[in-house]
C-alpha atoms as a PDB file:
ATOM      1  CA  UNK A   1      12.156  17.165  -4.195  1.00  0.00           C
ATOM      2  CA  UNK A   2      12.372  17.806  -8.088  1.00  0.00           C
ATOM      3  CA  UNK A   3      14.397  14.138  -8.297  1.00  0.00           C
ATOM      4  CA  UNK A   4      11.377  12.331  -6.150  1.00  0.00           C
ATOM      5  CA  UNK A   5       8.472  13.940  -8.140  1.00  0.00           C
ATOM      6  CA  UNK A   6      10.340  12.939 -10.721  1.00  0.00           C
ATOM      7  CA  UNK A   7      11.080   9.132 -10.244  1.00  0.00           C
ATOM      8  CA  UNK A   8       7.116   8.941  -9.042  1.00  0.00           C
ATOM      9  CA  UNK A   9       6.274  10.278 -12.325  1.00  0.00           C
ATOM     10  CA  UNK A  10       8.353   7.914 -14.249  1.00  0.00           C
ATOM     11  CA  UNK A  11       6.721   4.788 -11.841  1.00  0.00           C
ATOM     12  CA  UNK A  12       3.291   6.252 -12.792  1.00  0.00           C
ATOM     13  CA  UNK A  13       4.185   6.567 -16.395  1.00  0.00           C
ATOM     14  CA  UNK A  14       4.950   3.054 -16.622  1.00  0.00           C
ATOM     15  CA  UNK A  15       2.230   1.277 -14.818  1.00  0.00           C
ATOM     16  CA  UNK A  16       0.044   3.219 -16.989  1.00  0.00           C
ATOM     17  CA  UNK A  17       1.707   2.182 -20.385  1.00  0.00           C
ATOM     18  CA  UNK A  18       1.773  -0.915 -19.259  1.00  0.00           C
ATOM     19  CA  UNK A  19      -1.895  -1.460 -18.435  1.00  0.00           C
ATOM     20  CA  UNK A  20      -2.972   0.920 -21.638  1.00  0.00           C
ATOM     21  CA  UNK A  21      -0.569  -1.203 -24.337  1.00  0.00           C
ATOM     22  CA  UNK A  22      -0.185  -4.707 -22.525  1.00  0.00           C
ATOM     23  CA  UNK A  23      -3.001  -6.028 -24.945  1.00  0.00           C
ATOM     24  CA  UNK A  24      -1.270  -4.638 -28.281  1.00  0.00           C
ATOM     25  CA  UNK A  25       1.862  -6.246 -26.935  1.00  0.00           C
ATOM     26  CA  UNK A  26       3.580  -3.016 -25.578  1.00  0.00           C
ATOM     27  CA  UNK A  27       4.726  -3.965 -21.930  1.00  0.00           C
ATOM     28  CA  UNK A  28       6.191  -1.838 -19.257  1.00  0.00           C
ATOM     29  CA  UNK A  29       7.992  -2.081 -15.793  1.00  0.00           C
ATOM     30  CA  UNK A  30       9.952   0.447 -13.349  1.00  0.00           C
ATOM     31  CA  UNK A  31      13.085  -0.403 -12.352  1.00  0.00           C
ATOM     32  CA  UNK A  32      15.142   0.596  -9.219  1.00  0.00           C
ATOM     33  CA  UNK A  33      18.764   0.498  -9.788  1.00  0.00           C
ATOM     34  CA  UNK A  34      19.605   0.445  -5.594  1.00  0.00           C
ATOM     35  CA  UNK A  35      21.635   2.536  -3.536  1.00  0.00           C
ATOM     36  CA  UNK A  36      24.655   2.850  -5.979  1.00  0.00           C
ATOM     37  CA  UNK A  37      26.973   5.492  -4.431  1.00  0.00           C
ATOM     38  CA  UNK A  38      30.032   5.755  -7.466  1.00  0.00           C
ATOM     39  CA  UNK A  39      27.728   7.506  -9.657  1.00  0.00           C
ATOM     40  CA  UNK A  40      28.740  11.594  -9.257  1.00  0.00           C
ATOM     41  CA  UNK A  41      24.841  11.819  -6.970  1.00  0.00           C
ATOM     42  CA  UNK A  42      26.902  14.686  -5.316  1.00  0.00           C
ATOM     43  CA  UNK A  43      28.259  16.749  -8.283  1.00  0.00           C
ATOM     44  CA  UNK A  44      25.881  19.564  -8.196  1.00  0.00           C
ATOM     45  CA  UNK A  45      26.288  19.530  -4.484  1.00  0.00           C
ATOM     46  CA  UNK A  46      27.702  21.988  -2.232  1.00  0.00           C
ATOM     47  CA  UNK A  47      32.043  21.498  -2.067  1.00  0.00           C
ATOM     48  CA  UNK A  48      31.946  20.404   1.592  1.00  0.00           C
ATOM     49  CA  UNK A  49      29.136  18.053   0.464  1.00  0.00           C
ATOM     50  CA  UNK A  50      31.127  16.118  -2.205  1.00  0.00           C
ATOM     51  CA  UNK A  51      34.253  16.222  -0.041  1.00  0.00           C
ATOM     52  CA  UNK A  52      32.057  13.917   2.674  1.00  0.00           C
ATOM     53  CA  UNK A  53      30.167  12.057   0.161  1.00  0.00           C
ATOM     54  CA  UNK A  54      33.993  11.306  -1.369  1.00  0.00           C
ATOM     55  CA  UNK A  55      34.780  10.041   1.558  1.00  0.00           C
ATOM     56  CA  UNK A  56      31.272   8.278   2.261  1.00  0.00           C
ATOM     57  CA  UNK A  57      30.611   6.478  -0.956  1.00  0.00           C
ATOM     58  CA  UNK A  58      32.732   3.819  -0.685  1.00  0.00           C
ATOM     59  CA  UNK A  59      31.653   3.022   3.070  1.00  0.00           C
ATOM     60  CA  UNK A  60      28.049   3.201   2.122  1.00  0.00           C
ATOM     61  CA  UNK A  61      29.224   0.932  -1.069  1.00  0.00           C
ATOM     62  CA  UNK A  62      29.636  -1.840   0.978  1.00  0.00           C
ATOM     63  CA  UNK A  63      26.280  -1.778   3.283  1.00  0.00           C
ATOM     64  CA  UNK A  64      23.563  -4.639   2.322  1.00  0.00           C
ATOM     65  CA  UNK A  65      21.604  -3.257  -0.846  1.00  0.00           C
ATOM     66  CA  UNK A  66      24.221  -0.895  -2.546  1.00  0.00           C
ATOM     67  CA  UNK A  67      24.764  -2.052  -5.648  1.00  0.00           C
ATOM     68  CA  UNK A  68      27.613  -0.794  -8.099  1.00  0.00           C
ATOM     69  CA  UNK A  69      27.006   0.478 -11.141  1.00  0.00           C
ATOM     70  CA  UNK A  70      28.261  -2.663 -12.944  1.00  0.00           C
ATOM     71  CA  UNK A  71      25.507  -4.942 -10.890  1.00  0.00           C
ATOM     72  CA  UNK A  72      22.607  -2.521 -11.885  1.00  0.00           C
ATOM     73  CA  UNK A  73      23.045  -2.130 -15.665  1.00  0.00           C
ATOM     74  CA  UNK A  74      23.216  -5.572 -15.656  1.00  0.00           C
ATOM     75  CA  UNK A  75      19.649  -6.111 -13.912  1.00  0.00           C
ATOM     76  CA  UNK A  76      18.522  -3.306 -16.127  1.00  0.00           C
ATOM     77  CA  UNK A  77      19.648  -5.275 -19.652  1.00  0.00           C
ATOM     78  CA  UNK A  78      17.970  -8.380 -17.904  1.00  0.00           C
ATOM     79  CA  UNK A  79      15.084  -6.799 -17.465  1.00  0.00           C
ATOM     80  CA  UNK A  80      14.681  -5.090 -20.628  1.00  0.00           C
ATOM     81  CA  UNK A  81      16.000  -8.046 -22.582  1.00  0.00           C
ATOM     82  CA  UNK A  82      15.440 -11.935 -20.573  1.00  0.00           C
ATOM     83  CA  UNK A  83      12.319 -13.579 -21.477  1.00  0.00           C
ATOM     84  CA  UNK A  84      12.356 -14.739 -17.927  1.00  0.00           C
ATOM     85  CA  UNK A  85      11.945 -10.902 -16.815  1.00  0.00           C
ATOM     86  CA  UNK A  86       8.414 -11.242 -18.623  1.00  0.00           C
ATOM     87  CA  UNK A  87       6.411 -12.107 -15.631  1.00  0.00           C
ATOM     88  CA  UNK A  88       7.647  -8.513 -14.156  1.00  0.00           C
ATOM     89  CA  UNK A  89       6.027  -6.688 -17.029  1.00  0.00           C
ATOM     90  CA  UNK A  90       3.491  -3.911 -15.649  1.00  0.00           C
ATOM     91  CA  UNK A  91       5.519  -3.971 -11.885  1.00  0.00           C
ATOM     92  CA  UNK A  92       8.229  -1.499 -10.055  1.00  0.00           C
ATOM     93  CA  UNK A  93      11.407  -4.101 -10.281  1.00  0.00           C
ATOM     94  CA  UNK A  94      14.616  -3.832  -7.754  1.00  0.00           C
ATOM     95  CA  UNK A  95      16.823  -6.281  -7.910  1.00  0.00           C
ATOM     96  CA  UNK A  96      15.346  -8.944 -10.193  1.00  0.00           C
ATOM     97  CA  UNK A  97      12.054  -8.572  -8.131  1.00  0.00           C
ATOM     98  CA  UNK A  98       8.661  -7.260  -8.017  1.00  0.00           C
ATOM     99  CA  UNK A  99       8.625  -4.798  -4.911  1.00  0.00           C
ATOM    100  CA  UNK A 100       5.631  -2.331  -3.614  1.00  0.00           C
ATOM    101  CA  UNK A 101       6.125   0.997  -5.011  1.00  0.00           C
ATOM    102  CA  UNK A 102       4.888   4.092  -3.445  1.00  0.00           C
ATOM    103  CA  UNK A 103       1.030   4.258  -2.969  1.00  0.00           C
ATOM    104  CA  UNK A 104       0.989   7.747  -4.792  1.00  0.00           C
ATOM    105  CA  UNK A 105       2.369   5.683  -7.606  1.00  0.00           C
ATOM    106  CA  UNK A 106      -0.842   3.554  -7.987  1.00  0.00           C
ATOM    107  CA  UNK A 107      -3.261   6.857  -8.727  1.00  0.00           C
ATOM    108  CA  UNK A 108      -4.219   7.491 -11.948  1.00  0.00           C
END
């Protein structure tokens, strides 16, 4: 729950800066690194937990949309960094692309 509130915060946060600052040349977008599964997610979880997710990760590593690590600090410098990530500025960004975030996010 605390993760969730979280990231909606942070989407929130950054829709806002963007639309308060875009005119003084301050821009902002979310971005959504994927699924990536070889990042220690499970370390604070139960033993039993991170003995399946062990065995789990790499399986789920390999469905359509899990990205590794490598893949999404590279969107992530492209994003913060590319001129061509410019027309992005002010959206919630997965994968190179503008995506719908959650409504909740769109409230001031």
């Amino acid at each position: 729950m605390r993760y969730s509130t979280s990231k909606l915060a942070c989407i929130a946060m950054a829709y806002e800066v963007d639309e308060s600052w875009a005119a003084r040349g301050i821009r902002a977008a979310s971005f959504d690194p994927g699924l990536m599964p070889a990042t220690g997610l499970a370390c604070n979880y139960p033993n039993i937990v991170q003995r399946i997710y062990a065995v789990a990760a790499p399986l789920i590593a390999r469905l359509p949309g899990a990205n590794s690590v490598k893949i999404s600090a590279e969107n992530l410098a492209w994003l913060a960094t590319s001129p061509e990530a410019e027309p992005l500025m002010g959206c919630y960004v997965a994968a190179r692309k503008p995506r719908k975030s959650s409504p909740l996010s769109y409230s001031p």
